[in-house]
C-alpha atoms as a PDB file:
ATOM      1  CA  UNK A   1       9.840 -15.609  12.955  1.00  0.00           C
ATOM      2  CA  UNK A   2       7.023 -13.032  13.612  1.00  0.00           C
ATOM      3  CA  UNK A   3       7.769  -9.258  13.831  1.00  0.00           C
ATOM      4  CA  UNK A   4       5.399  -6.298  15.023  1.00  0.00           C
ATOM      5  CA  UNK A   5       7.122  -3.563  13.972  1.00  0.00           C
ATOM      6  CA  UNK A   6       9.087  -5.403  11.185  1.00  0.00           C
ATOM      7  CA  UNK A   7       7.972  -7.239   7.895  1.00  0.00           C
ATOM      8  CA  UNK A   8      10.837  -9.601   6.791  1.00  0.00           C
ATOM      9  CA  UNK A   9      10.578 -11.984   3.510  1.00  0.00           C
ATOM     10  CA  UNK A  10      13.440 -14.031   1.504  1.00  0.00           C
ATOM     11  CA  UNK A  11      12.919 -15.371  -1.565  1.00  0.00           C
ATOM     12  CA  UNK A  12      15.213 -16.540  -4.401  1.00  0.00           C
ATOM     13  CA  UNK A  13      18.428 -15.083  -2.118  1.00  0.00           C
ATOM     14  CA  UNK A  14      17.080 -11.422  -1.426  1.00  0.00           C
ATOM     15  CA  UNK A  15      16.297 -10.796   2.131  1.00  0.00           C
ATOM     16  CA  UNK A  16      13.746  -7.830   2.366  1.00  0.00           C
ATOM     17  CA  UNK A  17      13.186  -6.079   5.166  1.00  0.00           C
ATOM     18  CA  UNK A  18      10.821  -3.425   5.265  1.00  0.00           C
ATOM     19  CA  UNK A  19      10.435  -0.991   8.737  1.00  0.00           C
ATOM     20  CA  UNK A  20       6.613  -1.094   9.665  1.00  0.00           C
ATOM     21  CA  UNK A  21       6.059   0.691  12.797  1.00  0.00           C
ATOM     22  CA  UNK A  22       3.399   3.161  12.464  1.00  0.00           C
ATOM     23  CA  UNK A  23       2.763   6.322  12.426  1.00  0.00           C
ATOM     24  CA  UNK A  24       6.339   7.097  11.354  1.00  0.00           C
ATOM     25  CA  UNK A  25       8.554   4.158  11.452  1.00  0.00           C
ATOM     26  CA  UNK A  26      10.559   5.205  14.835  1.00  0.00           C
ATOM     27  CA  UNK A  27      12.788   3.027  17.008  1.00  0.00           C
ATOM     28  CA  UNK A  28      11.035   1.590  19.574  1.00  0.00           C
ATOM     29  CA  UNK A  29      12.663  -0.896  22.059  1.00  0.00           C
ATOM     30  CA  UNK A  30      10.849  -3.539  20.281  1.00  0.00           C
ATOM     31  CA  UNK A  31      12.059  -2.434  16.964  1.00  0.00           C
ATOM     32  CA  UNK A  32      15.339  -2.598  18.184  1.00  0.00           C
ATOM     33  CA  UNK A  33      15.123  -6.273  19.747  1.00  0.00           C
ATOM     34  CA  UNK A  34      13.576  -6.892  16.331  1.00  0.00           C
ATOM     35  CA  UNK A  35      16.258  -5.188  14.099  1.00  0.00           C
ATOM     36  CA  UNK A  36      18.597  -7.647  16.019  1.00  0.00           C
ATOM     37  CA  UNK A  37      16.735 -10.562  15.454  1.00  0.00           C
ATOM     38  CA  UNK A  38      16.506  -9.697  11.858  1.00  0.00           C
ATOM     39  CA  UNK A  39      20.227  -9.583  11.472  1.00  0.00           C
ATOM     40  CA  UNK A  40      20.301 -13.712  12.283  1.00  0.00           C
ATOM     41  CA  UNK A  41      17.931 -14.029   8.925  1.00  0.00           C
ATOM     42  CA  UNK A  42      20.542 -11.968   7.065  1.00  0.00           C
ATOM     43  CA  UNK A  43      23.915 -14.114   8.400  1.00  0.00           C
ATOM     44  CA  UNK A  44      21.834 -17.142   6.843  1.00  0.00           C
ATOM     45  CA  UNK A  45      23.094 -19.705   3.565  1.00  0.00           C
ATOM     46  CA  UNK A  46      19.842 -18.801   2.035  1.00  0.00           C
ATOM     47  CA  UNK A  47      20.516 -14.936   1.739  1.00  0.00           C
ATOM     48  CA  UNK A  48      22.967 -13.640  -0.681  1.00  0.00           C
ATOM     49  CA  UNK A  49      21.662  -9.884  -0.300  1.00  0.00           C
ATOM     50  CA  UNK A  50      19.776  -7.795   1.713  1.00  0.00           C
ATOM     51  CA  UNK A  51      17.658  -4.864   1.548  1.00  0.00           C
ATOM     52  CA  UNK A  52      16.323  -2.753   4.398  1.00  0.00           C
ATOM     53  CA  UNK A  53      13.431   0.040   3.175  1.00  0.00           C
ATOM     54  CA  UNK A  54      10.499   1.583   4.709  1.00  0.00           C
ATOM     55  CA  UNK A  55       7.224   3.075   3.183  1.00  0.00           C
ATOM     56  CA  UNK A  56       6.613   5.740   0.490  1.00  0.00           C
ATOM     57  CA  UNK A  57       6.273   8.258   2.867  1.00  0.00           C
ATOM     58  CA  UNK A  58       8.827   7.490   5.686  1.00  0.00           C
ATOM     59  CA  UNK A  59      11.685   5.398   5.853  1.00  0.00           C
ATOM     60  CA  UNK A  60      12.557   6.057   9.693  1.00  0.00           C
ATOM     61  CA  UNK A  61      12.247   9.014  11.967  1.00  0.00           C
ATOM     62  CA  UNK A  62      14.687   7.578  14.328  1.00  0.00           C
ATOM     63  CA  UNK A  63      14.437   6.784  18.041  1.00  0.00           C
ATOM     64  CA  UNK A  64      11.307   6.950  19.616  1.00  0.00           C
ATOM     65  CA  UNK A  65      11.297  10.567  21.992  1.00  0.00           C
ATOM     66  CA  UNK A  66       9.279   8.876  24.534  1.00  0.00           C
ATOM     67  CA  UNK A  67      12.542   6.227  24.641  1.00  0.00           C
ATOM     68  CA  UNK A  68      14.068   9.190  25.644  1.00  0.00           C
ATOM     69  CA  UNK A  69      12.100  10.059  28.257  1.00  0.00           C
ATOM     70  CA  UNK A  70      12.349   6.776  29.535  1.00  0.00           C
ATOM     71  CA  UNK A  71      16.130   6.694  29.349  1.00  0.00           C
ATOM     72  CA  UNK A  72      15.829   9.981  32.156  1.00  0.00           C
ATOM     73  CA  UNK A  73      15.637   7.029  34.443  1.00  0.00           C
ATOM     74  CA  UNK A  74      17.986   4.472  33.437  1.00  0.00           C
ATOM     75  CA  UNK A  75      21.483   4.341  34.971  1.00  0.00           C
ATOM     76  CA  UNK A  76      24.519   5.091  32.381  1.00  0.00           C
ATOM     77  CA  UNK A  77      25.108   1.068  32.574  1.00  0.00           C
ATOM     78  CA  UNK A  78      21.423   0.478  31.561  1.00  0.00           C
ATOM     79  CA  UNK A  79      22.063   3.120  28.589  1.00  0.00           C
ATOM     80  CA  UNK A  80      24.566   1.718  27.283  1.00  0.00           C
ATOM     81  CA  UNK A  81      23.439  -1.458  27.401  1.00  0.00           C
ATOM     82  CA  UNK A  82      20.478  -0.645  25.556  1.00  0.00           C
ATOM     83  CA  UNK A  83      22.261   1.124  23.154  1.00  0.00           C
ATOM     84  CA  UNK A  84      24.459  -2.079  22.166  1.00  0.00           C
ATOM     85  CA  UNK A  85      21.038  -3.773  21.011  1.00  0.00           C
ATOM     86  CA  UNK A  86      20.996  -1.456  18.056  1.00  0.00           C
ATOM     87  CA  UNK A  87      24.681  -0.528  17.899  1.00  0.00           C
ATOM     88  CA  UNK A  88      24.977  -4.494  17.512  1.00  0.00           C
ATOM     89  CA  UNK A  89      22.724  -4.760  15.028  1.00  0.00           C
ATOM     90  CA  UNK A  90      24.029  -1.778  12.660  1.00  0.00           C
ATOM     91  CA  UNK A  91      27.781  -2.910  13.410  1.00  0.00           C
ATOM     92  CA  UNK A  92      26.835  -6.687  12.350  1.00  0.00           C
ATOM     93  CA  UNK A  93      24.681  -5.394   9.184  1.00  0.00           C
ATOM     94  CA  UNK A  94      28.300  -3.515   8.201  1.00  0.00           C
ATOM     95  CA  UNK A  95      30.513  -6.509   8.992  1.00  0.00           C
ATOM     96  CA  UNK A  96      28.554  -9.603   7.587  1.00  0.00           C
ATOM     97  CA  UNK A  97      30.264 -11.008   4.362  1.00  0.00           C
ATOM     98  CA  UNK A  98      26.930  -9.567   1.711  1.00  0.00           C
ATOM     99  CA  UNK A  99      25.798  -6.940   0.220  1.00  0.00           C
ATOM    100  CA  UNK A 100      23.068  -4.914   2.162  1.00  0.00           C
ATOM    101  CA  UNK A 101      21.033  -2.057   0.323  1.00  0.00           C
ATOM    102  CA  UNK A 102      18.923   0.423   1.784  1.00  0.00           C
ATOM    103  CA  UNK A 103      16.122   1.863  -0.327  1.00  0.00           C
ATOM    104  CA  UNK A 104      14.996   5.465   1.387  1.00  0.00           C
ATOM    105  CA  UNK A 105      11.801   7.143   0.238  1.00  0.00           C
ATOM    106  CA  UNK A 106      10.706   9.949   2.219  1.00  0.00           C
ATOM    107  CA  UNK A 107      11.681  10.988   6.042  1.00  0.00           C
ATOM    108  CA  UNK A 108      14.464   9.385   6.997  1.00  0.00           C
ATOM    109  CA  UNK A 109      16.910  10.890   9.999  1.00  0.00           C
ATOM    110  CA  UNK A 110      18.214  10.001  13.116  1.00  0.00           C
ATOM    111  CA  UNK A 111      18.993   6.656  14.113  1.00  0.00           C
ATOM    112  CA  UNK A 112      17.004   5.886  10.882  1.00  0.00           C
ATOM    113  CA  UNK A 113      19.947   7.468   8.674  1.00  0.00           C
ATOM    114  CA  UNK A 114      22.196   6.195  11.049  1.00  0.00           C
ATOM    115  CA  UNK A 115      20.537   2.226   9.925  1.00  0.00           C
ATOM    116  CA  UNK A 116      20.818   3.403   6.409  1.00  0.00           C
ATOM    117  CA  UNK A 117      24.640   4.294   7.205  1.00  0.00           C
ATOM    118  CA  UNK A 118      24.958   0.654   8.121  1.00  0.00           C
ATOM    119  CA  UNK A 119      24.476  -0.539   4.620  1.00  0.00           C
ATOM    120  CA  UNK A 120      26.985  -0.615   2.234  1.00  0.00           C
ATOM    121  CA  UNK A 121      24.880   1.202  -0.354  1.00  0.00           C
ATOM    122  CA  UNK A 122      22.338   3.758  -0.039  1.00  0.00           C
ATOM    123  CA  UNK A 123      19.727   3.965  -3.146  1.00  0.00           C
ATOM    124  CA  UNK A 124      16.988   7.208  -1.777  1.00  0.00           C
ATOM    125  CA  UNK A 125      14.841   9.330  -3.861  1.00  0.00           C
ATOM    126  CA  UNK A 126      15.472  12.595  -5.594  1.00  0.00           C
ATOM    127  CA  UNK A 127      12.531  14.163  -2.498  1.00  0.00           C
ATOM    128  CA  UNK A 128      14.234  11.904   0.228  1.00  0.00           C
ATOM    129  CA  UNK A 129      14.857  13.823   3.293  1.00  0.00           C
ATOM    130  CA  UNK A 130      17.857  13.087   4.947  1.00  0.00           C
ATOM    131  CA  UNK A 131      19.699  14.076   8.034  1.00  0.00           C
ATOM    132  CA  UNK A 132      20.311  14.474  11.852  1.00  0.00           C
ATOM    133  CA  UNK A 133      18.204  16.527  14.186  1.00  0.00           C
ATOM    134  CA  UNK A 134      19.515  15.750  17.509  1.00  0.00           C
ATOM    135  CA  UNK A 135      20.701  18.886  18.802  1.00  0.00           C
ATOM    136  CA  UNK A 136      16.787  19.390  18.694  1.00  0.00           C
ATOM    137  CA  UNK A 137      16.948  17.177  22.039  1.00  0.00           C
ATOM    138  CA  UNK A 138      20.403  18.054  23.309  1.00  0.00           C
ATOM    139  CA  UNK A 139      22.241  15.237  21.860  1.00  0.00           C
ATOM    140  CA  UNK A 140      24.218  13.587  19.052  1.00  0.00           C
ATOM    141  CA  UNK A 141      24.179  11.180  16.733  1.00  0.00           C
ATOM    142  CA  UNK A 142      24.715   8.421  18.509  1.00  0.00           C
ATOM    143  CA  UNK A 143      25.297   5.652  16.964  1.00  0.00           C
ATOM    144  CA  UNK A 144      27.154   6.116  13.696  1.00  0.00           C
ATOM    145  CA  UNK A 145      25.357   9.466  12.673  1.00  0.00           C
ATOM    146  CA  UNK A 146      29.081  10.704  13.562  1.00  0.00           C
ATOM    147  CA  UNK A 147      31.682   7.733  13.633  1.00  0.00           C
ATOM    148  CA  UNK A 148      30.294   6.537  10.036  1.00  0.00           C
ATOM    149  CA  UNK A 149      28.776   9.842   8.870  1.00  0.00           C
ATOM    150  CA  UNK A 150      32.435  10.950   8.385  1.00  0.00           C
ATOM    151  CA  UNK A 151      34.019   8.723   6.276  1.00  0.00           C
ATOM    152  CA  UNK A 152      31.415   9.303   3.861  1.00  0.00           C
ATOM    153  CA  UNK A 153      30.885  12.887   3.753  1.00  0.00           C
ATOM    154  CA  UNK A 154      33.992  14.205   5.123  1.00  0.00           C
ATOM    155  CA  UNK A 155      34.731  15.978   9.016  1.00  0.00           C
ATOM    156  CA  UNK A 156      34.069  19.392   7.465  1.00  0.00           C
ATOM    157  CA  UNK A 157      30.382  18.148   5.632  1.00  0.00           C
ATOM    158  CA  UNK A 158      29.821  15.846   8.757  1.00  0.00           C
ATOM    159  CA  UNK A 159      30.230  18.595  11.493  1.00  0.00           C
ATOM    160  CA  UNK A 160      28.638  20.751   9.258  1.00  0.00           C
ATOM    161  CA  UNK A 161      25.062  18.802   9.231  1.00  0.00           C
ATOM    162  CA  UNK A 162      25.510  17.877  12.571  1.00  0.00           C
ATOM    163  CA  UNK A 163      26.110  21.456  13.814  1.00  0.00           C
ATOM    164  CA  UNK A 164      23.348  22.993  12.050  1.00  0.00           C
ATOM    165  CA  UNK A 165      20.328  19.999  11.816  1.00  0.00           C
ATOM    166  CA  UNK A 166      20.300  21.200   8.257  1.00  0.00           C
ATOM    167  CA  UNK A 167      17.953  18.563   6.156  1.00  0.00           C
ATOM    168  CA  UNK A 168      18.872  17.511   2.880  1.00  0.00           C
ATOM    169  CA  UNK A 169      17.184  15.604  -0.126  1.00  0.00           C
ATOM    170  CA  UNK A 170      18.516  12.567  -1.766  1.00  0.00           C
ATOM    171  CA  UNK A 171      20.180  14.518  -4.957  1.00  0.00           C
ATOM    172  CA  UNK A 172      21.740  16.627  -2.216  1.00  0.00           C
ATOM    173  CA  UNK A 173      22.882  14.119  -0.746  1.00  0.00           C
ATOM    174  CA  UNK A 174      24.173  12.325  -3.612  1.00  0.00           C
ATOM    175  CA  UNK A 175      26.217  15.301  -4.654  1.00  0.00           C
ATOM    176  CA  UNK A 176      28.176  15.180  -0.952  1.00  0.00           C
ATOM    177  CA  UNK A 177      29.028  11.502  -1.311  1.00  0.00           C
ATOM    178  CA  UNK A 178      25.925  10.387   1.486  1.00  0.00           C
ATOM    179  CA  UNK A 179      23.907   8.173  -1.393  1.00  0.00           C
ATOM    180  CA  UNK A 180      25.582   6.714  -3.751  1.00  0.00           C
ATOM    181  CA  UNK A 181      22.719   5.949  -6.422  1.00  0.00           C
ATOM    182  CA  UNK A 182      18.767   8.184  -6.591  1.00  0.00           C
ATOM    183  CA  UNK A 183      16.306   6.601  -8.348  1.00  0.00           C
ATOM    184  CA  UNK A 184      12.513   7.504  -8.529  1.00  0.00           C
ATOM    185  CA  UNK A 185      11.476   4.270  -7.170  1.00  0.00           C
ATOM    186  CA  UNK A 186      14.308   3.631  -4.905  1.00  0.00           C
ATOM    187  CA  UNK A 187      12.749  -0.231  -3.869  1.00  0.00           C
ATOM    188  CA  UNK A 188      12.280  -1.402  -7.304  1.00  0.00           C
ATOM    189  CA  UNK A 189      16.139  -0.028  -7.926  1.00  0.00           C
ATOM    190  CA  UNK A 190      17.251  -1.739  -4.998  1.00  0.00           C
ATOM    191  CA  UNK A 191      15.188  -5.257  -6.278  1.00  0.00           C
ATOM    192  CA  UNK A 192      17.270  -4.796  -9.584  1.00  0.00           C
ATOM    193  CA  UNK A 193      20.393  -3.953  -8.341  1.00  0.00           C
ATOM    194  CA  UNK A 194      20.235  -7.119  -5.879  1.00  0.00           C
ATOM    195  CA  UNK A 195      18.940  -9.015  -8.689  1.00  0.00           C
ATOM    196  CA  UNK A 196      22.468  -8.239 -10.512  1.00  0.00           C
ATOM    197  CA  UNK A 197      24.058  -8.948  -7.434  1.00  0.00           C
ATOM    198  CA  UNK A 198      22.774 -12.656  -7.242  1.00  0.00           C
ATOM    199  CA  UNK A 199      24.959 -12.992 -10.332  1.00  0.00           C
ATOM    200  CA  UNK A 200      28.018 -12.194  -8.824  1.00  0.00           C
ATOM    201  CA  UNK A 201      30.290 -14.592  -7.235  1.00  0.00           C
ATOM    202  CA  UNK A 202      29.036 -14.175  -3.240  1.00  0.00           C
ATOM    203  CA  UNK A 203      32.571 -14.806  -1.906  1.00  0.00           C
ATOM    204  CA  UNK A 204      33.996 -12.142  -3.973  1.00  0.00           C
ATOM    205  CA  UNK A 205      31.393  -9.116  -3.304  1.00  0.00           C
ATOM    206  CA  UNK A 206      31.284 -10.397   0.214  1.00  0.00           C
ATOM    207  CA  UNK A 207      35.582 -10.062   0.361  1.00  0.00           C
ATOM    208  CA  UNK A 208      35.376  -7.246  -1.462  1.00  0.00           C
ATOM    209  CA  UNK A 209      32.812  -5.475   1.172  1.00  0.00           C
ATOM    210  CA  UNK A 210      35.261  -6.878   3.989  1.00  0.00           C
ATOM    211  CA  UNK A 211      38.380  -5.092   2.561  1.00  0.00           C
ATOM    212  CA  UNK A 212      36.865  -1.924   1.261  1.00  0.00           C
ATOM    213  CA  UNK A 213      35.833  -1.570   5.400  1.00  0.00           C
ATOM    214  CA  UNK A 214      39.056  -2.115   6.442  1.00  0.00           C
ATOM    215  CA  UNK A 215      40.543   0.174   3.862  1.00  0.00           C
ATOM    216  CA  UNK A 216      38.227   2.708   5.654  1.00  0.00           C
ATOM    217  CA  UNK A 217      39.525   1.537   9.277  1.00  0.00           C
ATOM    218  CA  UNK A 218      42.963   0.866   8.762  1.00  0.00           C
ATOM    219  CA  UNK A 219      45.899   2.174   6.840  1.00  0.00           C
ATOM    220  CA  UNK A 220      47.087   1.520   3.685  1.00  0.00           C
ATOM    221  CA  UNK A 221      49.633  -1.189   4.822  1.00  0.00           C
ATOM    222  CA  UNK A 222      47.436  -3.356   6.553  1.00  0.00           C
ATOM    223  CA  UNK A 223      44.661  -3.431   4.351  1.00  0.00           C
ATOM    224  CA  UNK A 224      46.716  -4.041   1.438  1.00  0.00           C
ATOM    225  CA  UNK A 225      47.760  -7.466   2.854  1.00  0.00           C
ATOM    226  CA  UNK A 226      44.404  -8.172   3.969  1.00  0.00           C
ATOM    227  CA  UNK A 227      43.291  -7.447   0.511  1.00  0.00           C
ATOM    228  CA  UNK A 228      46.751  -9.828  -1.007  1.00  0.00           C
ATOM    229  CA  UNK A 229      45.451 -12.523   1.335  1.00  0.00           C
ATOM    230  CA  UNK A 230      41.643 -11.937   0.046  1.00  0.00           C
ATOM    231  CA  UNK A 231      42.467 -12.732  -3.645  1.00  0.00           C
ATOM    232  CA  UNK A 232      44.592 -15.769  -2.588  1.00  0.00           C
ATOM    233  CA  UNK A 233      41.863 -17.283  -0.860  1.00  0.00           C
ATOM    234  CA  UNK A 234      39.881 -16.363  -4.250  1.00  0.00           C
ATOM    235  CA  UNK A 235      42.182 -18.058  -6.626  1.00  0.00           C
ATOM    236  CA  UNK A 236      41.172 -21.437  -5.340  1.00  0.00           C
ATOM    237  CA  UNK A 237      37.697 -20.810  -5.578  1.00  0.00           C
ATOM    238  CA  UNK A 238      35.401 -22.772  -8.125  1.00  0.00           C
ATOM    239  CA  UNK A 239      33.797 -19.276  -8.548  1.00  0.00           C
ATOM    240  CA  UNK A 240      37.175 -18.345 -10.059  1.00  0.00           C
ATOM    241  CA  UNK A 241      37.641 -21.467 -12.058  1.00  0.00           C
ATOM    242  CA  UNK A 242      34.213 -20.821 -13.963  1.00  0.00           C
ATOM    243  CA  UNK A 243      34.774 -17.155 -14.477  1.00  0.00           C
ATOM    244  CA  UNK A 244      38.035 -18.250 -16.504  1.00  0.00           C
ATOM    245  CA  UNK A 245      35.808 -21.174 -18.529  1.00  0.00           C
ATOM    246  CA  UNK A 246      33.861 -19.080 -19.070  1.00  0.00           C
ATOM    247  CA  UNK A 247      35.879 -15.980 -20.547  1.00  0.00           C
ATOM    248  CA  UNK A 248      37.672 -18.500 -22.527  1.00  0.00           C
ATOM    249  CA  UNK A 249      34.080 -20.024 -23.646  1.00  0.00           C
ATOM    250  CA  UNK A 250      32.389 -16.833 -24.517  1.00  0.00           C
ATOM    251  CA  UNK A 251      29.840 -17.193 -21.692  1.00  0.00           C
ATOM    252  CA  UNK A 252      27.787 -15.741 -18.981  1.00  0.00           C
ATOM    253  CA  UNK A 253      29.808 -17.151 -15.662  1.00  0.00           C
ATOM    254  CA  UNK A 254      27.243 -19.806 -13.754  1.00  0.00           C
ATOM    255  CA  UNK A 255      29.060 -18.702  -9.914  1.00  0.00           C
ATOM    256  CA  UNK A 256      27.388 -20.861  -7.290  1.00  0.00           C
ATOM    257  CA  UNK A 257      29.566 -19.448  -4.073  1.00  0.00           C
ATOM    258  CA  UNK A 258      31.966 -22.134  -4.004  1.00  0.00           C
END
C-alpha cells in the first residue's frame, strides 16, 4: 500500500509508522483517509506492535487550518462524518488487542497529541512540545484532546491546559502523568521497548491493554470480571504452558501467541 503523507514499514513484528506530510506534519484529509488505512496494517497476524512517530523536528501540528476553512461550508452531517474518519482511526488504534507506542520529538499538539493520546504509551523528548491550542480558532479538542486527555491528567490538569493553551515539554509532561517514559531519542526508545515487547506473550499484553481500558471506562465491578474471565482464557494458553516450563527449567520463555 502506497501513502503520500504517510511512510509505513513492518519488519520482524514492529509496524512503524512515521507522519510525513510536509512542512509540519498536519492533518490533511488525505492524511486522515491514510491514518485509517494504516490502522488495517496494524489489525494484521504479522504485527505484534506498533509505533507511530514523526520527524526530529515535528511530530504533528494537528489539523490542517485550511480544513477548517473548508469545513465553513460543510453541513453538521458532513462534519461529523468527516470527523469519524479520524475519530475511527484513533478509537481502533486504542481498542486493537497490541501494544501501540508513540515516539514524539518536537511540535506535537492538536489532533497530533490527540493521535499520540490514542496509543497506549507515549515515549517524547525532554524539548517535546506538547499541548492544545484550539481556543486559538474558537474550538476544542475534538477528538480525544478532552474525552482521553482526562483520564490521564486529571479534570483539574485537563481543563487547566485546555483553558489556557498553555504548552508544555515532555519532562513536564511526564511529571502530570501525560508521557509515561522521556528519552533523548524517543524512536530508538520506542524500537527497544517494542523489541522487549516481541518477547512477551501477545495474547497477554494484548488482554492486558483490553482490561486496563475498561478499568478506565467502567467500574470496578465490571472490569474485575472482565479481567477474571481474561486470565481464564489465559490459563489454557500454550503461552502459559511454556512460561511454567520454563520457570521450572530455568529459562527464557519461547511465547509464540498461542
Amino acid at each position: 500500500m502506497t501513502f503520500e503523507t504517510l511512510e509505513v514499514s513492518v519488519d520482524d513484528g514492529i509496524a512503524a509508522v512515521r507522519i510525513d506530510n510536509d512542512p509540519v506534519n498536519a492533518i490533511d484529509q488525505q492524511m486522515r483517509h491514510e491514518l485509517a488505512d494504516t490502522v488495517d496494517i496494524l489489525r494484521e497476524d504479522r504485527v505484534r506492535v506498533g509505533i507511530i512517530t514523526g520527524r526530529p523536528d515535528v511530530f504533528s501540528v494537528g489539523a490542517d487550518v485550511g480544513l477548517f476553512e473548508e469545513a465553513q461550508e460543510w453541513t453538521t452531517d458532513e462534519f461529523r462524518s468527516n470527523s469519524r474518519i479520524l475519530g475511527g482511526a484513533f478509537d481502533a488504534i486504542e481498542r486493537m488487542e497490541k501494544p501501540v507506542l508513540a515516539a514524539i520529538d518536537g511540535t506535537c499538539v492538536g489532533g497530533g497529541l490527540e493521535l499520540a493520546l490514542a496509543c497506549d504509551v507515549r515515549i517524547a523528548s525532554p524539548d517535546a512540545t506538547l499541548g492544545f491550542p484550539e481556543h486559538n480558532i474558537g474550538l476544542i479538542p475534538g477528538l480525544g484532546g478532552c474525552s482521553r486527555f482526562v483520564h490521564l491528567v486529571g479534570p483539574g490538569t485537563a481543563k487547566d491546559l485546555i483553558f489556557s493553551g498553555e504548552l508544555v515539554d515532555g519532562e513536564r509532561g511526564r511529571e502530570i502523568g501525560l508521557i509515561e517514559r522521556v528519552a533523548d531519542d524517543p524512536e530508538s526508545a520506542a524500537q527497544a521497548y517494542a523489541d522487549d515487547l516481541l518477547e512477551q506473550p501477545p495474547q497477554a499484553l494484548g488482554l492486558a491493554k483490553c482490561v486496563v481500558n475498561a478499568a478506565r471506562d467502567t467500574d470496578t465491578q465490571t472490569a474485575g470480571v472482565l479481567e477474571s474471565l481474561a486470565q481464564s482464557t489465559l490459563l489454557e494458553t500454550d503461552d502459559h504452558r511454556e512460561g511454567i516450563k520454563a520457570f521450572r527449567e530455568d529459562r527464557d520463555p519461547e511465547f509464540t501467541g498461542e
